[in-house]
PDB file of N, CA and C in Angstrom:
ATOM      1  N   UNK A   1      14.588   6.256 117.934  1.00  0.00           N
ATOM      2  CA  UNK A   1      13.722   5.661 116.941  1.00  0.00           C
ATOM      3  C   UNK A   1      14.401   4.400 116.411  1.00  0.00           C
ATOM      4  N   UNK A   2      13.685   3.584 116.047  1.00  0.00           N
ATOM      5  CA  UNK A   2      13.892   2.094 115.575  1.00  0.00           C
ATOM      6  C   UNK A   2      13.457   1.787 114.430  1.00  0.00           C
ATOM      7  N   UNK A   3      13.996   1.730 113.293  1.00  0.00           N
ATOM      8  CA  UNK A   3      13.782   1.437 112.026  1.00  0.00           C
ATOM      9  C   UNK A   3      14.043  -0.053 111.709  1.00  0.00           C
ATOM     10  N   UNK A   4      13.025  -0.875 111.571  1.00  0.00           N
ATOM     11  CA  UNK A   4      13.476  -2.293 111.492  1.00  0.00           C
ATOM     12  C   UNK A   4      12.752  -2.913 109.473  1.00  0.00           C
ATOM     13  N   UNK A   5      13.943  -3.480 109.232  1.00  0.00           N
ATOM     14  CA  UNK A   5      13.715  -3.647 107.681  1.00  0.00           C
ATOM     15  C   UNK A   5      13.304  -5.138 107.623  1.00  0.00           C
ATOM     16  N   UNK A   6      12.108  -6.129 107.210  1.00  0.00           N
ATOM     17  CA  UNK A   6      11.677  -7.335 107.567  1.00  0.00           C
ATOM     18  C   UNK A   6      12.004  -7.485 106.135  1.00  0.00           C
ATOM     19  N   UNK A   7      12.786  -8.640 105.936  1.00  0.00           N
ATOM     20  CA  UNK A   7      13.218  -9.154 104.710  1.00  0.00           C
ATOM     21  C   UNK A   7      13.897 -10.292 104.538  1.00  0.00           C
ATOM     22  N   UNK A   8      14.002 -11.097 103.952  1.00  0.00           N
ATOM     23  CA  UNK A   8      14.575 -12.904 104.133  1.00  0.00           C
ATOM     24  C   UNK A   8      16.543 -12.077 103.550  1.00  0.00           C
ATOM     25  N   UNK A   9      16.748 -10.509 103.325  1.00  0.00           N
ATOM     26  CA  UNK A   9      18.051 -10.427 103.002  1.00  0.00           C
ATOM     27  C   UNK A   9      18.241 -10.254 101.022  1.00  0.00           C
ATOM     28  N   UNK A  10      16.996 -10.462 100.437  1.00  0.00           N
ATOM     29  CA  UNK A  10      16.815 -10.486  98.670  1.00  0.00           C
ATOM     30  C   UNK A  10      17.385  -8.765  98.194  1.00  0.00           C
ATOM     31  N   UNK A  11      17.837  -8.604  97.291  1.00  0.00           N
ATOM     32  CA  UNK A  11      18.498  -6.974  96.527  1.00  0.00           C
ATOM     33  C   UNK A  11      17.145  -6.434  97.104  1.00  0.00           C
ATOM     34  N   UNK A  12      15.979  -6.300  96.820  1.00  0.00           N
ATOM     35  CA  UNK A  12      14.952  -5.726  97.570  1.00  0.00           C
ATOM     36  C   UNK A  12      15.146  -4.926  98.760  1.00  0.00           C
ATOM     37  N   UNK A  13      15.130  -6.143  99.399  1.00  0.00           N
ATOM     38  CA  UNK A  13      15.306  -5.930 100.898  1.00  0.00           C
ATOM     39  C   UNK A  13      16.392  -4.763 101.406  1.00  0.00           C
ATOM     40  N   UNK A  14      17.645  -5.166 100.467  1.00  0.00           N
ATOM     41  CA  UNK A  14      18.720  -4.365 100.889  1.00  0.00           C
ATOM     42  C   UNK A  14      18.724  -2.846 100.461  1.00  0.00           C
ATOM     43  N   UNK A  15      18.156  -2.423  99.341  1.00  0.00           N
ATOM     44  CA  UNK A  15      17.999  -1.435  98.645  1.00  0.00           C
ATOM     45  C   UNK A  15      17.030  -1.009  99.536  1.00  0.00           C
ATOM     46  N   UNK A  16      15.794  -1.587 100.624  1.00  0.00           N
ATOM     47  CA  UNK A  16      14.848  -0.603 101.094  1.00  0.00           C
ATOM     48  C   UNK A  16      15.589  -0.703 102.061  1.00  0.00           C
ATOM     49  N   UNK A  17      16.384  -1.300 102.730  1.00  0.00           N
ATOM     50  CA  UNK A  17      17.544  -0.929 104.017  1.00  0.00           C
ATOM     51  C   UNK A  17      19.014   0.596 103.621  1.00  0.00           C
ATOM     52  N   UNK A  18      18.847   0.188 102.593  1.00  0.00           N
ATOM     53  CA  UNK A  18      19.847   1.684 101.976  1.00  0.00           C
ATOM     54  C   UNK A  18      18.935   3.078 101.821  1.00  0.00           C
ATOM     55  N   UNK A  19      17.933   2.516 101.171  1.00  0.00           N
ATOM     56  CA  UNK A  19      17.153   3.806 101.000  1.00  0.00           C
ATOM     57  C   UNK A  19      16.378   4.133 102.633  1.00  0.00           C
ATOM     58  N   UNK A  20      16.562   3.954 103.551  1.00  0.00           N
ATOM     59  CA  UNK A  20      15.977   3.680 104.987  1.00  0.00           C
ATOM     60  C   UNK A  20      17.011   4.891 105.633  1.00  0.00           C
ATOM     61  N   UNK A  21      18.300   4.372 105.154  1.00  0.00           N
ATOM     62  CA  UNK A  21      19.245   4.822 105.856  1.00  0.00           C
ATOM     63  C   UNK A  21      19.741   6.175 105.141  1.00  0.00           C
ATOM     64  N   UNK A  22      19.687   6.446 104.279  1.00  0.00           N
ATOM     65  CA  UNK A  22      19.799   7.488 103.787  1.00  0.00           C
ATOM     66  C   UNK A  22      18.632   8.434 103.746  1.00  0.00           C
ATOM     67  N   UNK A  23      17.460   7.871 104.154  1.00  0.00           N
ATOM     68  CA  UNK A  23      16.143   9.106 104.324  1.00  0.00           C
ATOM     69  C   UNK A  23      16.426   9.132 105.544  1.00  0.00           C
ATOM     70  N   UNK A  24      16.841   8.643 106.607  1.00  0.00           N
ATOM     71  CA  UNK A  24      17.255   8.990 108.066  1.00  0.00           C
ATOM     72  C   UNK A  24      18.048  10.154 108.108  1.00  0.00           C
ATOM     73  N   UNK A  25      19.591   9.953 107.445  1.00  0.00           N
ATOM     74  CA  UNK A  25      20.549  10.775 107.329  1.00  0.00           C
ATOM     75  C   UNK A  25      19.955  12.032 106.636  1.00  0.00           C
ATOM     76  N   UNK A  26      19.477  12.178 105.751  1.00  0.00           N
ATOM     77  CA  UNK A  26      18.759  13.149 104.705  1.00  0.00           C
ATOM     78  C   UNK A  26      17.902  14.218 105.985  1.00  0.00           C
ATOM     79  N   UNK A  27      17.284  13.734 106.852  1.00  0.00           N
ATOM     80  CA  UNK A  27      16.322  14.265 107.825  1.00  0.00           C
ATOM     81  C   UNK A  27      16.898  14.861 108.896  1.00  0.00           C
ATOM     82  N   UNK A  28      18.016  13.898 109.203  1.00  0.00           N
ATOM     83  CA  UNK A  28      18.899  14.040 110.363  1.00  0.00           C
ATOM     84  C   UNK A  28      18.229  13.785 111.704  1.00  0.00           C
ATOM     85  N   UNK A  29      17.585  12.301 111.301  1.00  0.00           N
ATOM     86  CA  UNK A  29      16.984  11.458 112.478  1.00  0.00           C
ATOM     87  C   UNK A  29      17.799  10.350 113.376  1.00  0.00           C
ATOM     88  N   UNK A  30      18.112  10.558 114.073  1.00  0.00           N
ATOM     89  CA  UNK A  30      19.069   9.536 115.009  1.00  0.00           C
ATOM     90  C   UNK A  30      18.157   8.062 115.361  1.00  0.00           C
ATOM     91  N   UNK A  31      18.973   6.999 114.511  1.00  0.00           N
ATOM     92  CA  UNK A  31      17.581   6.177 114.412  1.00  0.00           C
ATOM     93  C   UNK A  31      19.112   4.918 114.468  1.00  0.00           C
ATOM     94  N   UNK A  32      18.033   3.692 114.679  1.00  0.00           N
ATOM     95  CA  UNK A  32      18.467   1.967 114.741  1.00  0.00           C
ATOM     96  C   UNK A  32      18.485   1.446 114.163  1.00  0.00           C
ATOM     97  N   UNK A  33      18.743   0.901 112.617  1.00  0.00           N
ATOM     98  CA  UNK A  33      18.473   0.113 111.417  1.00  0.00           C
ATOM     99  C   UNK A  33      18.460  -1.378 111.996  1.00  0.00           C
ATOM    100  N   UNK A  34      17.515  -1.640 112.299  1.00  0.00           N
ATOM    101  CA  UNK A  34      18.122  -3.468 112.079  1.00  0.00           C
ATOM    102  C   UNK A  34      16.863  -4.187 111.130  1.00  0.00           C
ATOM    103  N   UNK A  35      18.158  -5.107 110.572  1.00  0.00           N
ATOM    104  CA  UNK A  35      17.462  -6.148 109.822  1.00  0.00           C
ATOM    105  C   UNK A  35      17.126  -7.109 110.067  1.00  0.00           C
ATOM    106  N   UNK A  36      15.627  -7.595 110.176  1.00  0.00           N
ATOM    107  CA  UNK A  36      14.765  -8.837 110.388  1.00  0.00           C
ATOM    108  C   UNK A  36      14.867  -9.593 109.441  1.00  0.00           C
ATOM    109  N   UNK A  37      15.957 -10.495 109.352  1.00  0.00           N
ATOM    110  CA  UNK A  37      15.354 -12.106 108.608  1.00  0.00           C
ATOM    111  C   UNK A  37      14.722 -13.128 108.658  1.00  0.00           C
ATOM    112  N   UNK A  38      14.343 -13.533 110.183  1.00  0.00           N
ATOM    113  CA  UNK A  38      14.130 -14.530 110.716  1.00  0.00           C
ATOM    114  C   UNK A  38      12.251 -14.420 109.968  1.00  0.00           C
ATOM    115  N   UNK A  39      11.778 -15.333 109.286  1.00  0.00           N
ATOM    116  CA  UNK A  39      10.780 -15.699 108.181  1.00  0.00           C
ATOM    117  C   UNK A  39       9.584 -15.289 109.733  1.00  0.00           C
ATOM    118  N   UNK A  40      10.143 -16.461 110.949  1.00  0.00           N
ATOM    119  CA  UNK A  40       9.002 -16.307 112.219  1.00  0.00           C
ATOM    120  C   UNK A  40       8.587 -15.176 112.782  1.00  0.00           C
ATOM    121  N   UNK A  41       9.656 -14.197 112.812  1.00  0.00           N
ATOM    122  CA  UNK A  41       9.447 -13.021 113.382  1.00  0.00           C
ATOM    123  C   UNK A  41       8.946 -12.063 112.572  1.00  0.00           C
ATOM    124  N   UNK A  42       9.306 -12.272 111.215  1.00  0.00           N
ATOM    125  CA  UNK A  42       8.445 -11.493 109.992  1.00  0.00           C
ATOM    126  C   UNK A  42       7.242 -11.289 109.829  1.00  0.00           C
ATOM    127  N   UNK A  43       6.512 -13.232 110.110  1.00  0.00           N
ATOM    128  CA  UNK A  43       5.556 -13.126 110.077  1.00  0.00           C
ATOM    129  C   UNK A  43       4.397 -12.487 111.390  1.00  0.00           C
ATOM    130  N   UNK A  44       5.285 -12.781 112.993  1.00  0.00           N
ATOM    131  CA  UNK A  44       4.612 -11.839 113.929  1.00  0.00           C
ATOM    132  C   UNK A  44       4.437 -10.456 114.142  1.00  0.00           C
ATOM    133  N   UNK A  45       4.872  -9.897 112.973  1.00  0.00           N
ATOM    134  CA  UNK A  45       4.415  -8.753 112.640  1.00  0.00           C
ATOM    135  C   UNK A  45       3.283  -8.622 111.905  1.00  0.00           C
ATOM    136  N   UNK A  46       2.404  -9.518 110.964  1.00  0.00           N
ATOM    137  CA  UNK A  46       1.708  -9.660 110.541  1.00  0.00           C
ATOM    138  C   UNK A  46       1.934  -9.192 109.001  1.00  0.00           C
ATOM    139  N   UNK A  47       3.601  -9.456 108.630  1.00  0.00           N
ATOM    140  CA  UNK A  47       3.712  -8.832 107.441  1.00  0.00           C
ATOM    141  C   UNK A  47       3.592 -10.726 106.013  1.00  0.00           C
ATOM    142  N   UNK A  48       2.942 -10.551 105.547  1.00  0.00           N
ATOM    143  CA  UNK A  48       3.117 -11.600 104.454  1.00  0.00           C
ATOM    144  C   UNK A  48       3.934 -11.137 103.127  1.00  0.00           C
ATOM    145  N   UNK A  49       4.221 -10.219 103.463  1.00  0.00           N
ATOM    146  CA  UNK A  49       5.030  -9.692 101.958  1.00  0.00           C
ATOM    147  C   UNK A  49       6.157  -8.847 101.809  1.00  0.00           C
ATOM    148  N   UNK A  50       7.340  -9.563 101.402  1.00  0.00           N
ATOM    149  CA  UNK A  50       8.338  -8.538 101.830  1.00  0.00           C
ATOM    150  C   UNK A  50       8.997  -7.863 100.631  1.00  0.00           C
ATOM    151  N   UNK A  51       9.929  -6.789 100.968  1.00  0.00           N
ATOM    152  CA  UNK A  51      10.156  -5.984 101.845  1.00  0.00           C
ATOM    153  C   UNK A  51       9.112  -5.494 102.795  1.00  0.00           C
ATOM    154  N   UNK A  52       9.552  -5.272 104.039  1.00  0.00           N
ATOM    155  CA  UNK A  52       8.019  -4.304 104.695  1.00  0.00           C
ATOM    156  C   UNK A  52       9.264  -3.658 105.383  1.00  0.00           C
ATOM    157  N   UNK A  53       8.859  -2.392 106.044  1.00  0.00           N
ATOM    158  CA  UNK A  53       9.203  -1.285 106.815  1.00  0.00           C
ATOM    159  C   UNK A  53       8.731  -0.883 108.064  1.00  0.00           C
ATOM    160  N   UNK A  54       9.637  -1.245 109.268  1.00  0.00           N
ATOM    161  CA  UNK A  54       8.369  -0.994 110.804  1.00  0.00           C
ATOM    162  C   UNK A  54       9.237   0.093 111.329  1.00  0.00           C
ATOM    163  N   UNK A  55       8.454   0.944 112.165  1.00  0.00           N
ATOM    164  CA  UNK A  55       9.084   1.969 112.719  1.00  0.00           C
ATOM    165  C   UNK A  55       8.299   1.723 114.248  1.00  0.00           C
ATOM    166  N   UNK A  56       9.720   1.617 114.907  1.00  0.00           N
ATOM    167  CA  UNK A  56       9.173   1.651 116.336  1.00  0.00           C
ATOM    168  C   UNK A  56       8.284   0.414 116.591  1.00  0.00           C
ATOM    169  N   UNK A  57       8.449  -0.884 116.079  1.00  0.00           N
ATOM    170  CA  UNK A  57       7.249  -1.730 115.787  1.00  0.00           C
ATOM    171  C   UNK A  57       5.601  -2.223 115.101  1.00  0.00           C
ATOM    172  N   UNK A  58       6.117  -0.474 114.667  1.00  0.00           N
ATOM    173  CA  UNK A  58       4.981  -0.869 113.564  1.00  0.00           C
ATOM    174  C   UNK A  58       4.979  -0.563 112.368  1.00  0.00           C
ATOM    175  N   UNK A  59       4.755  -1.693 111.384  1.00  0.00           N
ATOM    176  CA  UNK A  59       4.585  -1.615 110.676  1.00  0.00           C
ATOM    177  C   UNK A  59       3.957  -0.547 109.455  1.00  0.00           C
ATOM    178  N   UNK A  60       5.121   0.415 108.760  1.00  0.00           N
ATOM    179  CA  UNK A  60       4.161   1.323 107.719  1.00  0.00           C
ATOM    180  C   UNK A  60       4.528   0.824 106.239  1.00  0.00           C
ATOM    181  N   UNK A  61       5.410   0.470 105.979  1.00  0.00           N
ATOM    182  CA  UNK A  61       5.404   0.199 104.483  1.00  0.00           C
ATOM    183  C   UNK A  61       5.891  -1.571 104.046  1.00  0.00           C
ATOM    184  N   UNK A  62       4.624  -2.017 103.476  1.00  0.00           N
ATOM    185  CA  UNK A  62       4.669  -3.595 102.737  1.00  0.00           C
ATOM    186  C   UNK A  62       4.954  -3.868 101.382  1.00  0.00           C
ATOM    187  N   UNK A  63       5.961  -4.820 101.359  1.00  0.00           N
ATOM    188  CA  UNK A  63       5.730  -5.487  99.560  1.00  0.00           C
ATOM    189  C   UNK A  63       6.093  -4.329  98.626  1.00  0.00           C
ATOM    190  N   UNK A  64       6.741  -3.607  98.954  1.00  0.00           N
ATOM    191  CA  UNK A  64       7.287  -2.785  98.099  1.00  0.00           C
ATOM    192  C   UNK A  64       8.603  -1.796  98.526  1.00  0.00           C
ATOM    193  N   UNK A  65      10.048  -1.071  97.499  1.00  0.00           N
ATOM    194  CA  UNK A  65      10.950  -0.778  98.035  1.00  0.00           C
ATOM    195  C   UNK A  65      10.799   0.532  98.099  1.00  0.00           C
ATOM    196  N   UNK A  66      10.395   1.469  98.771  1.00  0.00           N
ATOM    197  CA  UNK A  66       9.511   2.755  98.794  1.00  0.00           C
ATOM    198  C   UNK A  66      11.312   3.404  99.116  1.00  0.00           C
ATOM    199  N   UNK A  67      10.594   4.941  98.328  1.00  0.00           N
ATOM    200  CA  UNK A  67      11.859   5.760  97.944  1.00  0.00           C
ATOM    201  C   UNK A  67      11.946   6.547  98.992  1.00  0.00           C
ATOM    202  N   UNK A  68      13.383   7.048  98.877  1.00  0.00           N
ATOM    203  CA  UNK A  68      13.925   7.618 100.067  1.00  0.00           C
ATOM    204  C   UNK A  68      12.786   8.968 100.640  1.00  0.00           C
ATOM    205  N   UNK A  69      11.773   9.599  99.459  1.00  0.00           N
ATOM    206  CA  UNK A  69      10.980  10.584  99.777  1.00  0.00           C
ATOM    207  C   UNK A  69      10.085   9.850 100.652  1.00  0.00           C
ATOM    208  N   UNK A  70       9.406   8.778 100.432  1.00  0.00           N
ATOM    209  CA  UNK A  70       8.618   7.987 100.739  1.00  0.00           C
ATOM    210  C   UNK A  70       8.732   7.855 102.429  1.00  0.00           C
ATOM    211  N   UNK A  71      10.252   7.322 102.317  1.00  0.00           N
ATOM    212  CA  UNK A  71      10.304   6.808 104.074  1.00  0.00           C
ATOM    213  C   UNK A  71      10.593   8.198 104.773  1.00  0.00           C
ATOM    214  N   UNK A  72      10.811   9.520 104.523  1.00  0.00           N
ATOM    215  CA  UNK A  72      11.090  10.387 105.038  1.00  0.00           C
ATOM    216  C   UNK A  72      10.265  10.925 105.418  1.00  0.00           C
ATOM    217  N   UNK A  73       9.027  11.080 104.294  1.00  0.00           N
ATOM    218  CA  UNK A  73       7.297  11.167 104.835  1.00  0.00           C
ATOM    219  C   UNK A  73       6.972  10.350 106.001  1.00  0.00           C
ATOM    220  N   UNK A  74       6.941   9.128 106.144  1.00  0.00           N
ATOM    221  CA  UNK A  74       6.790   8.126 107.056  1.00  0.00           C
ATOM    222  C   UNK A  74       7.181   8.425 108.524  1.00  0.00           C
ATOM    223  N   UNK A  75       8.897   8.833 108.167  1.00  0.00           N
ATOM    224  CA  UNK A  75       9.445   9.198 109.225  1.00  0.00           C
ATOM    225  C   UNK A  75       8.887  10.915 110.219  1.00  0.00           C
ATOM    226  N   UNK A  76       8.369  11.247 109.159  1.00  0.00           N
ATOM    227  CA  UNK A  76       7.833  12.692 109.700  1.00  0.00           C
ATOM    228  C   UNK A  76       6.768  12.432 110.448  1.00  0.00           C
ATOM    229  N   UNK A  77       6.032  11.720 110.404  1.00  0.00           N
ATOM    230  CA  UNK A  77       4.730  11.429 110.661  1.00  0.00           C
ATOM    231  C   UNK A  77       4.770  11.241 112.668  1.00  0.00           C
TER     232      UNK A  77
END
């Protein structure tokens, strides 16, 4: 699994990359964190608002730093 965090790098961003990584660990999901800065590639996701959250390339959580319950739901899915 591929957890990719789209963010220009703002406390935001990093806090939904911490809380990402710790609802992984919490689950005990063997997963990829990487962080998207690049503004171009942000936007070919079709995200206009960041933080956003893609799993596996797609996009589930925008414009907001959703809690570790939050992405663990996500991740269950």
């Amino acid at each position: 699994m591929k957890i990719q965090i789209l963010g220009t790098g703002c406390p935001s961003c990093v806090k939904l990359a911490d809380n990402a990584k710790q609802a992984a660990a919490e689950a005990n999901i063997d997963c990829e964190i990487e962080k998207v800065t690049d503004i171009n590639q942000i936007t070919s996701f079709g995200v206009m608002m960041t933080p956003a959250l893609a799993i596996d390339g797609k996009v589930k959580i925008v414009g907001k730093v959703a809690s570790v319950e939050e992405i663990k739901t996500v991740l269950s899915e």
